[in-house]
PDB file of N, CA and C in Angstrom:
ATOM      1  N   UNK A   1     -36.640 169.123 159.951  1.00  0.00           N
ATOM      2  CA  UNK A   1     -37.602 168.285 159.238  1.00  0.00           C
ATOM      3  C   UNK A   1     -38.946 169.008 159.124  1.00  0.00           C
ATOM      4  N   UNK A   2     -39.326 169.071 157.955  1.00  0.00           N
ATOM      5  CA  UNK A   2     -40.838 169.710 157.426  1.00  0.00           C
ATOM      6  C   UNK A   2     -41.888 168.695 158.232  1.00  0.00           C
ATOM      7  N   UNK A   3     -42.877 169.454 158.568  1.00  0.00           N
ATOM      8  CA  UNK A   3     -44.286 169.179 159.122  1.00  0.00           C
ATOM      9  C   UNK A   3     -45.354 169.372 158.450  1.00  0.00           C
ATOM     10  N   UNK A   4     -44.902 169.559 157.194  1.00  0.00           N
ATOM     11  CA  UNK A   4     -46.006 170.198 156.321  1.00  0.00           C
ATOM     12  C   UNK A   4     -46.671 168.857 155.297  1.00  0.00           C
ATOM     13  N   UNK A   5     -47.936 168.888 155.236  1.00  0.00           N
ATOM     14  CA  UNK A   5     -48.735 167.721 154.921  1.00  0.00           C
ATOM     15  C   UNK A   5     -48.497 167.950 153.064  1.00  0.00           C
ATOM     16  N   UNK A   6     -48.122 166.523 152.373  1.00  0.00           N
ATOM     17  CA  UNK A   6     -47.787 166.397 151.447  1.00  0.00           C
ATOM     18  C   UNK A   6     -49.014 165.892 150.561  1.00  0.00           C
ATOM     19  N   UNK A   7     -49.657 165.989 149.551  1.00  0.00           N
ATOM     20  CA  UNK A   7     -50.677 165.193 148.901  1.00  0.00           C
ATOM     21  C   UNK A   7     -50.557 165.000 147.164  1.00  0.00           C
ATOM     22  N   UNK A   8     -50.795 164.202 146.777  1.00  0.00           N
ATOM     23  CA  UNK A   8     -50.992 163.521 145.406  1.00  0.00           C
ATOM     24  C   UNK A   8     -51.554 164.627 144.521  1.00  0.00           C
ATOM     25  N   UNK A   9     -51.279 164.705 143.460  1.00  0.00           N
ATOM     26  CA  UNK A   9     -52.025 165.977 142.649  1.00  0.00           C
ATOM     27  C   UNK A   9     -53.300 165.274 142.393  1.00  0.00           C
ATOM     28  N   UNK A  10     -54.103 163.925 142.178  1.00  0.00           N
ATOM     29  CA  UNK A  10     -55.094 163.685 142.065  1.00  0.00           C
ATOM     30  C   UNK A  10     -56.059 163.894 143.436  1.00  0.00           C
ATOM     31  N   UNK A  11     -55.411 164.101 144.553  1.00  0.00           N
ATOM     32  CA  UNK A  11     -56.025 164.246 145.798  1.00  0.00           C
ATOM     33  C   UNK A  11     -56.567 165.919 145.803  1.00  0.00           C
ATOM     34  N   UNK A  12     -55.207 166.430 145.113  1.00  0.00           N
ATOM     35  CA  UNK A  12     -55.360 167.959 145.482  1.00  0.00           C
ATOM     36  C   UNK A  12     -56.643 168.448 144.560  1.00  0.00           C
ATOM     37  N   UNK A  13     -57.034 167.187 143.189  1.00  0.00           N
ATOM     38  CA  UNK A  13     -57.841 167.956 142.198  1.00  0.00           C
ATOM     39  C   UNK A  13     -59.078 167.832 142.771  1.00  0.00           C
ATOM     40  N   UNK A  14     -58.961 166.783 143.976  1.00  0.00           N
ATOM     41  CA  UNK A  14     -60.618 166.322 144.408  1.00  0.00           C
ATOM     42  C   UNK A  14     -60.731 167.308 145.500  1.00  0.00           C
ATOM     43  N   UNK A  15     -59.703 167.608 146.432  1.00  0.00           N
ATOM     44  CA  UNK A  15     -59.870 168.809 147.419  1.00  0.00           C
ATOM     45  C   UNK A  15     -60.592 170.352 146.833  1.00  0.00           C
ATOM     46  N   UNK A  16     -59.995 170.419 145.463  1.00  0.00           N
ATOM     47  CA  UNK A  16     -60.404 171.523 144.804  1.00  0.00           C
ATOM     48  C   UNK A  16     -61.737 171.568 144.029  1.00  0.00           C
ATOM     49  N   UNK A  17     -62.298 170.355 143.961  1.00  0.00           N
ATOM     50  CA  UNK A  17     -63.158 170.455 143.769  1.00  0.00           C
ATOM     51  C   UNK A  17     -64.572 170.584 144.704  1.00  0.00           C
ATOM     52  N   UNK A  18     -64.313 169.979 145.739  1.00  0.00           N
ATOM     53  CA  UNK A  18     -65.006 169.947 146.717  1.00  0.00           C
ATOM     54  C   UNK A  18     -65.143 171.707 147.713  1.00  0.00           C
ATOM     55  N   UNK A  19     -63.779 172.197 147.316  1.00  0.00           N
ATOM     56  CA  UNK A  19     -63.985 173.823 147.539  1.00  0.00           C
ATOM     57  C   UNK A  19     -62.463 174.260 147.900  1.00  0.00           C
ATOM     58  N   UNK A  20     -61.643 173.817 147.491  1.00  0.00           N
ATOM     59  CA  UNK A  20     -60.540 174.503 148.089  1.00  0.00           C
ATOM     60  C   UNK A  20     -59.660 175.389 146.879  1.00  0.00           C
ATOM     61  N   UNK A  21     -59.041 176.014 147.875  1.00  0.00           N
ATOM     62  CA  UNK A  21     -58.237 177.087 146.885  1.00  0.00           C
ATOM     63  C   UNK A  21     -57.011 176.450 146.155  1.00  0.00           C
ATOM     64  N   UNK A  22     -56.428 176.352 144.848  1.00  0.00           N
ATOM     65  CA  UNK A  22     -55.309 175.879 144.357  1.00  0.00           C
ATOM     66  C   UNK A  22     -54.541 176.793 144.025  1.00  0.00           C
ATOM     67  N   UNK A  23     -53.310 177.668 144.593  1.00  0.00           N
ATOM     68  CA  UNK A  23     -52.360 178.211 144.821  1.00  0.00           C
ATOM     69  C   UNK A  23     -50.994 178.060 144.124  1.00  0.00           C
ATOM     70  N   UNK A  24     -50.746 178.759 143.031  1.00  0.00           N
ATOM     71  CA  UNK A  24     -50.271 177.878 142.105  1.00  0.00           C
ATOM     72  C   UNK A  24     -48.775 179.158 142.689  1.00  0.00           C
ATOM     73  N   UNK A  25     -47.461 178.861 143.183  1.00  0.00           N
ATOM     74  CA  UNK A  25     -46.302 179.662 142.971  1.00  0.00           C
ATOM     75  C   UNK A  25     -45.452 179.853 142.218  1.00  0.00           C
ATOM     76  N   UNK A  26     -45.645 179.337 141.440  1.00  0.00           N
ATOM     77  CA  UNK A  26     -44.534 179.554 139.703  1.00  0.00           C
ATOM     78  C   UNK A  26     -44.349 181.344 139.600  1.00  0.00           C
ATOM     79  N   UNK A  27     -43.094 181.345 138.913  1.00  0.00           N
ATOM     80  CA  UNK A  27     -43.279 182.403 137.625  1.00  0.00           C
ATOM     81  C   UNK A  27     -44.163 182.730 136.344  1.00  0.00           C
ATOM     82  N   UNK A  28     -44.615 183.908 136.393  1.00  0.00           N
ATOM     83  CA  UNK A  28     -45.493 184.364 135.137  1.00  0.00           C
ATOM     84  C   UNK A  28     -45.003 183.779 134.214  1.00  0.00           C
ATOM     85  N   UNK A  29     -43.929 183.745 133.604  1.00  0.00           N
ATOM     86  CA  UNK A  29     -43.523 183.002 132.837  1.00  0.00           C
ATOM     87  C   UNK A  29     -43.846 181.354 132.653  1.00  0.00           C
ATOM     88  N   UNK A  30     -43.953 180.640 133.434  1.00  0.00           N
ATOM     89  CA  UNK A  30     -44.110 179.853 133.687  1.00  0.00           C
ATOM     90  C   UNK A  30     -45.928 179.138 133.718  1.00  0.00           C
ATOM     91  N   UNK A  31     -46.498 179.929 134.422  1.00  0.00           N
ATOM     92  CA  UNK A  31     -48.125 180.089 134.395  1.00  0.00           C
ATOM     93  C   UNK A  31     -48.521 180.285 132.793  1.00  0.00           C
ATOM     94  N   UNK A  32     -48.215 181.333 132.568  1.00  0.00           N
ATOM     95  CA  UNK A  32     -48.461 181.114 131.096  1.00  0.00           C
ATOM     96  C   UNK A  32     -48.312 179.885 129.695  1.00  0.00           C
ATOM     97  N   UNK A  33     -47.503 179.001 129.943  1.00  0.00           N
ATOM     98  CA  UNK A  33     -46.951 178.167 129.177  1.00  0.00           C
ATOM     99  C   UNK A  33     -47.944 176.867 129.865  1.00  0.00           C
ATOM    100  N   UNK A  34     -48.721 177.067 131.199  1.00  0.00           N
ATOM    101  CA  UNK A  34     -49.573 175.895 131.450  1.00  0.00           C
ATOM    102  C   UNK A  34     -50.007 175.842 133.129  1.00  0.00           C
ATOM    103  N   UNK A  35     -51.201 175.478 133.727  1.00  0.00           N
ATOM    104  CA  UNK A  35     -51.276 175.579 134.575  1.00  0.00           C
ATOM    105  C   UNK A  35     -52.450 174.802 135.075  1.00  0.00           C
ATOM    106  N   UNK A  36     -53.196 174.628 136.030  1.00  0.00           N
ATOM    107  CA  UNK A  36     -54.328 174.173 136.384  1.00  0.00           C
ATOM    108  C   UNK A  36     -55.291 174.801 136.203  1.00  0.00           C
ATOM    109  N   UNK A  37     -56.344 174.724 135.650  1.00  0.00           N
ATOM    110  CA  UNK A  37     -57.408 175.620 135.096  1.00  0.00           C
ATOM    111  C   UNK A  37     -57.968 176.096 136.180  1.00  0.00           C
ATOM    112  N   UNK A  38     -57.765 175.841 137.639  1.00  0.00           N
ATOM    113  CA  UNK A  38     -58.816 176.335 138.679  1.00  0.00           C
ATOM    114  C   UNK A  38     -57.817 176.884 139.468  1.00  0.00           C
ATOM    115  N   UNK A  39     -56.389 177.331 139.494  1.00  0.00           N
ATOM    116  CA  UNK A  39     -55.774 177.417 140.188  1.00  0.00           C
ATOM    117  C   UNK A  39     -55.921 178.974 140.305  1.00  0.00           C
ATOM    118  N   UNK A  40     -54.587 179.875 140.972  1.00  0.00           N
ATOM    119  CA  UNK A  40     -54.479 181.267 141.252  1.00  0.00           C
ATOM    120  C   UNK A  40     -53.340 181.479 141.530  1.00  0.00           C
ATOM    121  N   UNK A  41     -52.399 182.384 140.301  1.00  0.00           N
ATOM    122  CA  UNK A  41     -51.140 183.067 140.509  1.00  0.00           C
ATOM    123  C   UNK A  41     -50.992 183.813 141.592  1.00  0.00           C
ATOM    124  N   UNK A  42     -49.863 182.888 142.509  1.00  0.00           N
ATOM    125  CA  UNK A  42     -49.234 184.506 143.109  1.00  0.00           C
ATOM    126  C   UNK A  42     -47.827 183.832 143.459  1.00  0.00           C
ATOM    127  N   UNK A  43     -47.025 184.107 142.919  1.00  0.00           N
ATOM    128  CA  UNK A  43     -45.768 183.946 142.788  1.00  0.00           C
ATOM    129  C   UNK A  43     -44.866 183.763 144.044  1.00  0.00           C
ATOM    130  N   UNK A  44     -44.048 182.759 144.297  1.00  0.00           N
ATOM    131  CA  UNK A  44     -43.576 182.655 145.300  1.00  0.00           C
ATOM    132  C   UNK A  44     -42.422 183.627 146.365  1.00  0.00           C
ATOM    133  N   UNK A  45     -42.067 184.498 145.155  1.00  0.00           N
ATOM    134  CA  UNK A  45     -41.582 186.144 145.441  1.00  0.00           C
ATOM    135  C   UNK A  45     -42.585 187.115 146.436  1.00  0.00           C
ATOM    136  N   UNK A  46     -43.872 186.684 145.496  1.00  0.00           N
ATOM    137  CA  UNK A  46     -44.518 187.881 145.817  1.00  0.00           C
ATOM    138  C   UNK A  46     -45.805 187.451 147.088  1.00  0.00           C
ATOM    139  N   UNK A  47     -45.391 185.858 147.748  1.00  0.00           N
ATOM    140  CA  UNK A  47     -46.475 185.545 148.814  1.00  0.00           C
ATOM    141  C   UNK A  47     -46.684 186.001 150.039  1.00  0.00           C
ATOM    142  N   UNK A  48     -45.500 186.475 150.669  1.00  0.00           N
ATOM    143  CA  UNK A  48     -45.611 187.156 151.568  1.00  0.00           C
ATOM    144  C   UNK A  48     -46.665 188.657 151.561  1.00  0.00           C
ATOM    145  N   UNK A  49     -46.135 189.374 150.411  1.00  0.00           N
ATOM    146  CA  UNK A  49     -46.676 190.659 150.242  1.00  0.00           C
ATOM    147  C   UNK A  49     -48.364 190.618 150.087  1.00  0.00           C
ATOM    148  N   UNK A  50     -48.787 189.133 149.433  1.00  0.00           N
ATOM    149  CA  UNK A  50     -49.926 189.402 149.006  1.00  0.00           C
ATOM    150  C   UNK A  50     -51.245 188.387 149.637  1.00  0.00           C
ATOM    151  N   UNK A  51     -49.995 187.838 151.029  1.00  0.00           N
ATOM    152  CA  UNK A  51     -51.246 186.756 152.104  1.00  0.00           C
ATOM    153  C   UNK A  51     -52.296 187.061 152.319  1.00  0.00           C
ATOM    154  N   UNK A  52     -52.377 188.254 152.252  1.00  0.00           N
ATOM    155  CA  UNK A  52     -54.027 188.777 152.529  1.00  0.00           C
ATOM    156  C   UNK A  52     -54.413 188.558 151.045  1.00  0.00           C
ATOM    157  N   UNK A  53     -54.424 188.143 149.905  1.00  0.00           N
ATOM    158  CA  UNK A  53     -55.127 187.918 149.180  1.00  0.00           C
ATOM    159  C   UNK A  53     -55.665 186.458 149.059  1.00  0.00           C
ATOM    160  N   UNK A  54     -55.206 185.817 150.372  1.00  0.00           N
ATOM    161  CA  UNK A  54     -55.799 184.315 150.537  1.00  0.00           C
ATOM    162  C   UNK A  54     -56.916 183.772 151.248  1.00  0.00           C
ATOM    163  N   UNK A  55     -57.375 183.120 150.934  1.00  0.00           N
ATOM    164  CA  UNK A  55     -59.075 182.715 152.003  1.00  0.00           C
ATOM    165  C   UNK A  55     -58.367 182.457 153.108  1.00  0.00           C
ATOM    166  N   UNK A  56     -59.273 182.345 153.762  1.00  0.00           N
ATOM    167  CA  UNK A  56     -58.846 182.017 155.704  1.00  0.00           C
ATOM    168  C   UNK A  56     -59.740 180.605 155.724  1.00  0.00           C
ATOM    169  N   UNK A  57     -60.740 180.892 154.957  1.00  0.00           N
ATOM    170  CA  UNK A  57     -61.561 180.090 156.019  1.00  0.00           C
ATOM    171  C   UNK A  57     -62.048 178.369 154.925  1.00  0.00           C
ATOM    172  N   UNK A  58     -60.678 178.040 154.231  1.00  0.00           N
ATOM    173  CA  UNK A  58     -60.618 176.948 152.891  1.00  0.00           C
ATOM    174  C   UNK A  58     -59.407 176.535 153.347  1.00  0.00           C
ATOM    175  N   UNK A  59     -59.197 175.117 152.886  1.00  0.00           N
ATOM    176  CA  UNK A  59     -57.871 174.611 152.685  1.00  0.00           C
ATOM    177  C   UNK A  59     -57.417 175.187 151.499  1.00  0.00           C
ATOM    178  N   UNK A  60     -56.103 175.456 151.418  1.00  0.00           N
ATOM    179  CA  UNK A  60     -55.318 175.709 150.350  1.00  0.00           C
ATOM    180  C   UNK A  60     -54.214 174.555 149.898  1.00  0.00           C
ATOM    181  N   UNK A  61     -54.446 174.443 148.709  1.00  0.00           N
ATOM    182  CA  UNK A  61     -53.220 173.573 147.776  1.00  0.00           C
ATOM    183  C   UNK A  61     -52.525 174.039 147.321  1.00  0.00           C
ATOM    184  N   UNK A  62     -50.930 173.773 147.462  1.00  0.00           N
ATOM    185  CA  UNK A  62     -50.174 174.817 146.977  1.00  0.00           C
ATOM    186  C   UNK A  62     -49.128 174.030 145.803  1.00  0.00           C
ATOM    187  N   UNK A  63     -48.885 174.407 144.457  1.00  0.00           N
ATOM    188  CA  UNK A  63     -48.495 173.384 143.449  1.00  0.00           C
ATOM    189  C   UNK A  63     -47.021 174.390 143.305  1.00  0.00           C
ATOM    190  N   UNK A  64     -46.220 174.151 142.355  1.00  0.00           N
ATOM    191  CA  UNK A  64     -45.521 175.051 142.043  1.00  0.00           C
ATOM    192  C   UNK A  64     -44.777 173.685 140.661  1.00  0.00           C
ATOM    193  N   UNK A  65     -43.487 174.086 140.088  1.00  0.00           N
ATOM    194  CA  UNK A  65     -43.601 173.105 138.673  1.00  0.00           C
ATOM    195  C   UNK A  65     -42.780 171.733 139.249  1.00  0.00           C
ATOM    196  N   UNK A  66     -41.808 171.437 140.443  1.00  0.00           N
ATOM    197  CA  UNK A  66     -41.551 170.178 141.006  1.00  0.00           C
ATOM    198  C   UNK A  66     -42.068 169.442 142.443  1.00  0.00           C
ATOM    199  N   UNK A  67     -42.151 170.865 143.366  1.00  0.00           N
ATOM    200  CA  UNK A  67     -42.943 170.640 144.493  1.00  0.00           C
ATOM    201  C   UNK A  67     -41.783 171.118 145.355  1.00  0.00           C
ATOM    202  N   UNK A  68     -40.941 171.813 144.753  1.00  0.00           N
ATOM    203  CA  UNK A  68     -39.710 172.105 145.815  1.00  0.00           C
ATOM    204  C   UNK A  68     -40.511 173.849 146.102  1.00  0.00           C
ATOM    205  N   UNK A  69     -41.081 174.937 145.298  1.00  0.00           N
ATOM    206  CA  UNK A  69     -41.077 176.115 146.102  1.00  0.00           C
ATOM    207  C   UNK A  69     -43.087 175.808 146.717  1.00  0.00           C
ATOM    208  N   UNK A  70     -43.352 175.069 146.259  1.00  0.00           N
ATOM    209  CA  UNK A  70     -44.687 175.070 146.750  1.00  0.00           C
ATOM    210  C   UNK A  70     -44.434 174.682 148.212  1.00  0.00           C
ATOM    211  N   UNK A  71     -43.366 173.912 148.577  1.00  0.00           N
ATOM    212  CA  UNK A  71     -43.152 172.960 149.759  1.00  0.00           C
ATOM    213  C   UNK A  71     -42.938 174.100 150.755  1.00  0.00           C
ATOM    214  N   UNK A  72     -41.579 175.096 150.101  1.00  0.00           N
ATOM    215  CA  UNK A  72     -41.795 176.290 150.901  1.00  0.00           C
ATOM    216  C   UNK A  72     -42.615 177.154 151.113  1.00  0.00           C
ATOM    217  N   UNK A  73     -43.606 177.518 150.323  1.00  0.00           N
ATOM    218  CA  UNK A  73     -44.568 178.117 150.398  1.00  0.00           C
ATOM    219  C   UNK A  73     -45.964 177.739 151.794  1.00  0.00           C
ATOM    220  N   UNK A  74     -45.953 176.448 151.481  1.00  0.00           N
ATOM    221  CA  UNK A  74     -47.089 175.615 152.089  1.00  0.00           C
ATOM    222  C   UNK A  74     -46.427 176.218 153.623  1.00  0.00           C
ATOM    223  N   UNK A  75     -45.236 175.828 153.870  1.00  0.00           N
ATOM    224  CA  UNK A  75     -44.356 175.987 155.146  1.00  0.00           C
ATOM    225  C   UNK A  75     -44.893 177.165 155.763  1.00  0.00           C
ATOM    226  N   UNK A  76     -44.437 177.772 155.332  1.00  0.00           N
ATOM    227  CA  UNK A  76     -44.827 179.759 155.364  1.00  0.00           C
ATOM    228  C   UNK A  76     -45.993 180.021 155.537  1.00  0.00           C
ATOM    229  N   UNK A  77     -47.193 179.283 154.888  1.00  0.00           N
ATOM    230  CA  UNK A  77     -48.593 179.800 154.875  1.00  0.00           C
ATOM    231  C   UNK A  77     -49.033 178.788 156.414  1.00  0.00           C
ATOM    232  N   UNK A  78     -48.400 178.058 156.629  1.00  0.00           N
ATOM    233  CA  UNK A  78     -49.047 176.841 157.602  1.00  0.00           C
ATOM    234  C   UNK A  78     -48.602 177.829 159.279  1.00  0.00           C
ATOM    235  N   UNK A  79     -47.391 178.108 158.719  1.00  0.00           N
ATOM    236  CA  UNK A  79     -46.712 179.078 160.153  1.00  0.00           C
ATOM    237  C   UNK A  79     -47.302 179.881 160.009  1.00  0.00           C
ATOM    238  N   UNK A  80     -48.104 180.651 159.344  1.00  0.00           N
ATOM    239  CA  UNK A  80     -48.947 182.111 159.369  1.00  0.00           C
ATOM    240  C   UNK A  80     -50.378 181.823 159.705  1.00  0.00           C
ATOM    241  N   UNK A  81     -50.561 180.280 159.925  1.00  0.00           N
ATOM    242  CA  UNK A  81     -51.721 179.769 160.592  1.00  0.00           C
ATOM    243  C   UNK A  81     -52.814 179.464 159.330  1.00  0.00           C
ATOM    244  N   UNK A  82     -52.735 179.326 158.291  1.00  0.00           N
ATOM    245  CA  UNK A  82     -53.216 178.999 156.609  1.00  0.00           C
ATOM    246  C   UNK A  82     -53.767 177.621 157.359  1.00  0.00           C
ATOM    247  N   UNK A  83     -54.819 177.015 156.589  1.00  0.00           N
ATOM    248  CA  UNK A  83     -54.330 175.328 156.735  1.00  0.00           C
ATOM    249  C   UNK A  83     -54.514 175.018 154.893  1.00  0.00           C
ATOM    250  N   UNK A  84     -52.890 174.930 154.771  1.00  0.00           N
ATOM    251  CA  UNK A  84     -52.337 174.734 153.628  1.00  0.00           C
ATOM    252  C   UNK A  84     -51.717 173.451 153.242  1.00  0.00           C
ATOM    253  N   UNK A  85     -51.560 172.459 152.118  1.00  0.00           N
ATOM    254  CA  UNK A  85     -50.969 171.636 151.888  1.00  0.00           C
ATOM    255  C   UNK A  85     -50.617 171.547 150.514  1.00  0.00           C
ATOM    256  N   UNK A  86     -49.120 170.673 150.239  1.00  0.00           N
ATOM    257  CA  UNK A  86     -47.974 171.111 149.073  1.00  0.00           C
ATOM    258  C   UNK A  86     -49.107 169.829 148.603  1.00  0.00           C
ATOM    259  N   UNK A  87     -48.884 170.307 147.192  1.00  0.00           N
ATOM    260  CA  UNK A  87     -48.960 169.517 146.132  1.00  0.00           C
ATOM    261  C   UNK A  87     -47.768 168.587 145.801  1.00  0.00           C
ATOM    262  N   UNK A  88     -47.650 167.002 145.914  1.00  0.00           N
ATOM    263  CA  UNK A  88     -46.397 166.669 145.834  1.00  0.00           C
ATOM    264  C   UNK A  88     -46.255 166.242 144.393  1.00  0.00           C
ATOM    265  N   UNK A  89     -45.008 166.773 144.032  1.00  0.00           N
ATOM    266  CA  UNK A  89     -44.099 166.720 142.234  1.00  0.00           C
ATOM    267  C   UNK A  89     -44.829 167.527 141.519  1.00  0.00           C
ATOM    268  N   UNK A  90     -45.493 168.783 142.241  1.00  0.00           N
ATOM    269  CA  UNK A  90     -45.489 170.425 141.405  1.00  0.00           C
ATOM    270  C   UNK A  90     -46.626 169.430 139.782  1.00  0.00           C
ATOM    271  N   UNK A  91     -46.313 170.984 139.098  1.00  0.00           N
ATOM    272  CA  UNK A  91     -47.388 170.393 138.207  1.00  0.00           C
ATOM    273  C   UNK A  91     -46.821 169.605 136.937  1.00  0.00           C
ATOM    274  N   UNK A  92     -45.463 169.199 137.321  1.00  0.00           N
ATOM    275  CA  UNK A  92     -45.359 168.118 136.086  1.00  0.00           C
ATOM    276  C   UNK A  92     -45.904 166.274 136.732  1.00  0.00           C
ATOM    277  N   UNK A  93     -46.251 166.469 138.124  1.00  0.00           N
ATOM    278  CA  UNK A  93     -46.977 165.639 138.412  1.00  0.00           C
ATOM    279  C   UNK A  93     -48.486 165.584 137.775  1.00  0.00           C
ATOM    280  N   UNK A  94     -48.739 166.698 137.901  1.00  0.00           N
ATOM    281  CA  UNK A  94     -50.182 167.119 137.852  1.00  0.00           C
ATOM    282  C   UNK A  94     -50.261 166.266 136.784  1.00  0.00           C
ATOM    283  N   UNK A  95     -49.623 167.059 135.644  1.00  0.00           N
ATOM    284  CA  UNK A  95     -49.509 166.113 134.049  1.00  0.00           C
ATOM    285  C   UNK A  95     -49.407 165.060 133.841  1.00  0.00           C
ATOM    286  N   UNK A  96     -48.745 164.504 134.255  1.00  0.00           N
ATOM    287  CA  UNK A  96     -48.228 162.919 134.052  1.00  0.00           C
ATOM    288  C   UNK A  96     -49.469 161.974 135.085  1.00  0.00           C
ATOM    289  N   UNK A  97     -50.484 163.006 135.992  1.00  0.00           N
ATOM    290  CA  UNK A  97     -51.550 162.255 136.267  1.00  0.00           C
ATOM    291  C   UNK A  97     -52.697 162.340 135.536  1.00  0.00           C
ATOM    292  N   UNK A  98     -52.835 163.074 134.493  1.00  0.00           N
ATOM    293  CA  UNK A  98     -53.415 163.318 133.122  1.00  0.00           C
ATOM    294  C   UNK A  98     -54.893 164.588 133.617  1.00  0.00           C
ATOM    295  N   UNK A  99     -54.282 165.354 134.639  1.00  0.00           N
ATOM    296  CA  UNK A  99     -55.179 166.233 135.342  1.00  0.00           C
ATOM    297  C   UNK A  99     -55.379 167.668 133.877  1.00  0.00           C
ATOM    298  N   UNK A 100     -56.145 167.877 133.812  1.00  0.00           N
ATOM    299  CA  UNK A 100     -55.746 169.083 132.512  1.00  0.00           C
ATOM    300  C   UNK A 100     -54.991 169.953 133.353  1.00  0.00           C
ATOM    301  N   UNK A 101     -54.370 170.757 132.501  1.00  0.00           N
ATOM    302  CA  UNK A 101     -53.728 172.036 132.012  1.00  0.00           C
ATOM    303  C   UNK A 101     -53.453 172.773 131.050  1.00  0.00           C
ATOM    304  N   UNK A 102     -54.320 173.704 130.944  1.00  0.00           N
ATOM    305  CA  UNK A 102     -54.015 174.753 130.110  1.00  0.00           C
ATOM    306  C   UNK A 102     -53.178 176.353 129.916  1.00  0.00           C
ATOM    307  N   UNK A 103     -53.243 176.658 128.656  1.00  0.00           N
ATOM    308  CA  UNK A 103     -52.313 178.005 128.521  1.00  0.00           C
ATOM    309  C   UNK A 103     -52.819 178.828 128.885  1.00  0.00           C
ATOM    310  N   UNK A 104     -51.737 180.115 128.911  1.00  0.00           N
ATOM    311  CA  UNK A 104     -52.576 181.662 128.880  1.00  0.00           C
ATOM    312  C   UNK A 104     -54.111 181.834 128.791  1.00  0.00           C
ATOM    313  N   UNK A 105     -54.093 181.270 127.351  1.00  0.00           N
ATOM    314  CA  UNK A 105     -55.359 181.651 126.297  1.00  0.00           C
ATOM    315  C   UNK A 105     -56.201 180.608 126.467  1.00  0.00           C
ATOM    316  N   UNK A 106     -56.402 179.595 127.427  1.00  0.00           N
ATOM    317  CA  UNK A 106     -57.693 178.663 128.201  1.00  0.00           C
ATOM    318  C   UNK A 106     -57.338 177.367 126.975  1.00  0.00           C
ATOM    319  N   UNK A 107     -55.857 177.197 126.160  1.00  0.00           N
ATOM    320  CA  UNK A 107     -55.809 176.127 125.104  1.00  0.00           C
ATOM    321  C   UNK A 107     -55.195 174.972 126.160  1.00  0.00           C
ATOM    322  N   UNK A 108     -54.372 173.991 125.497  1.00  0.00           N
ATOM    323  CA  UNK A 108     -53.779 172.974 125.985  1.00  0.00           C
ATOM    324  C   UNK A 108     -52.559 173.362 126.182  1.00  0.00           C
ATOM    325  N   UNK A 109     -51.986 173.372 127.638  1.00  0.00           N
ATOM    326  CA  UNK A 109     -50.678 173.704 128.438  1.00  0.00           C
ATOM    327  C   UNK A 109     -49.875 172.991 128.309  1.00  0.00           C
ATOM    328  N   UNK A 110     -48.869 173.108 128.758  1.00  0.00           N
ATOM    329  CA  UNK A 110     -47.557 172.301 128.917  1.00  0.00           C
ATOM    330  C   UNK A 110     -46.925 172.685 130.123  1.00  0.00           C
ATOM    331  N   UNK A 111     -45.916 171.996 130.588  1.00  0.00           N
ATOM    332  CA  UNK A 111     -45.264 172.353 131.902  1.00  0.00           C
ATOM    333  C   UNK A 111     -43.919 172.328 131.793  1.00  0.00           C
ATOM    334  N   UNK A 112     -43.108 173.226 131.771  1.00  0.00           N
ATOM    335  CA  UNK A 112     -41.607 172.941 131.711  1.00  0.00           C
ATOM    336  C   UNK A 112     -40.953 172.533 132.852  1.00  0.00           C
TER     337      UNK A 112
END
């Protein structure tokens, strides 16, 4: 059973605003077609390799597009001593809580 703290994408937008990092693990593919405008690619392949590119000293939100690899992710960063928490229902939650998201090119996103 996961120990890892679950939160609302409207919770995660107020955490992020207040200063925290939003950690987005999708595929490039995926980021591109739509994302959270304040968030930060790093792919759930490539998190291990690139933990040192994460704050230490912020909560981190971690989204991904249902909430199933963010969940693992959050897991991983929380055991590496992060204080990290999943975004729950990834970012087609995000959407359907009418949070923006945009494309590549800073237009209006979508989420597959």
């Amino acid at each position: 059973m996961s120990t890892i703290e679950h939160i609302e994408p409207t919770d995660a937008d107020g955490l992020v605003a207040t200063g925290a990092y939003l950690l987005d693990v999708r595929n490039d593919d995926e980021w591109v077609l739509g994302h959270a405008p304040a968030a930060t690619l790093i792919p759930l392949g490539e998190l291990a390799a690139r933990a040192g590119e994460l704050p230490t000293d912020r909560r981190i939100a971690v989204v991904c597009r249902s909430g199933g690899r963010s969940a693992q992710a959050t897991e991983a960063l929380v055991g590496a001593g992060y204080d990290a928490v999943n975004v729950a229902g990834g970012m087609q939650a995000w959407l359907a809580a009418g949070l923006p998201v945009v494309d590549d090119a800073g237009g209006p996103g979508t989420v597959g």
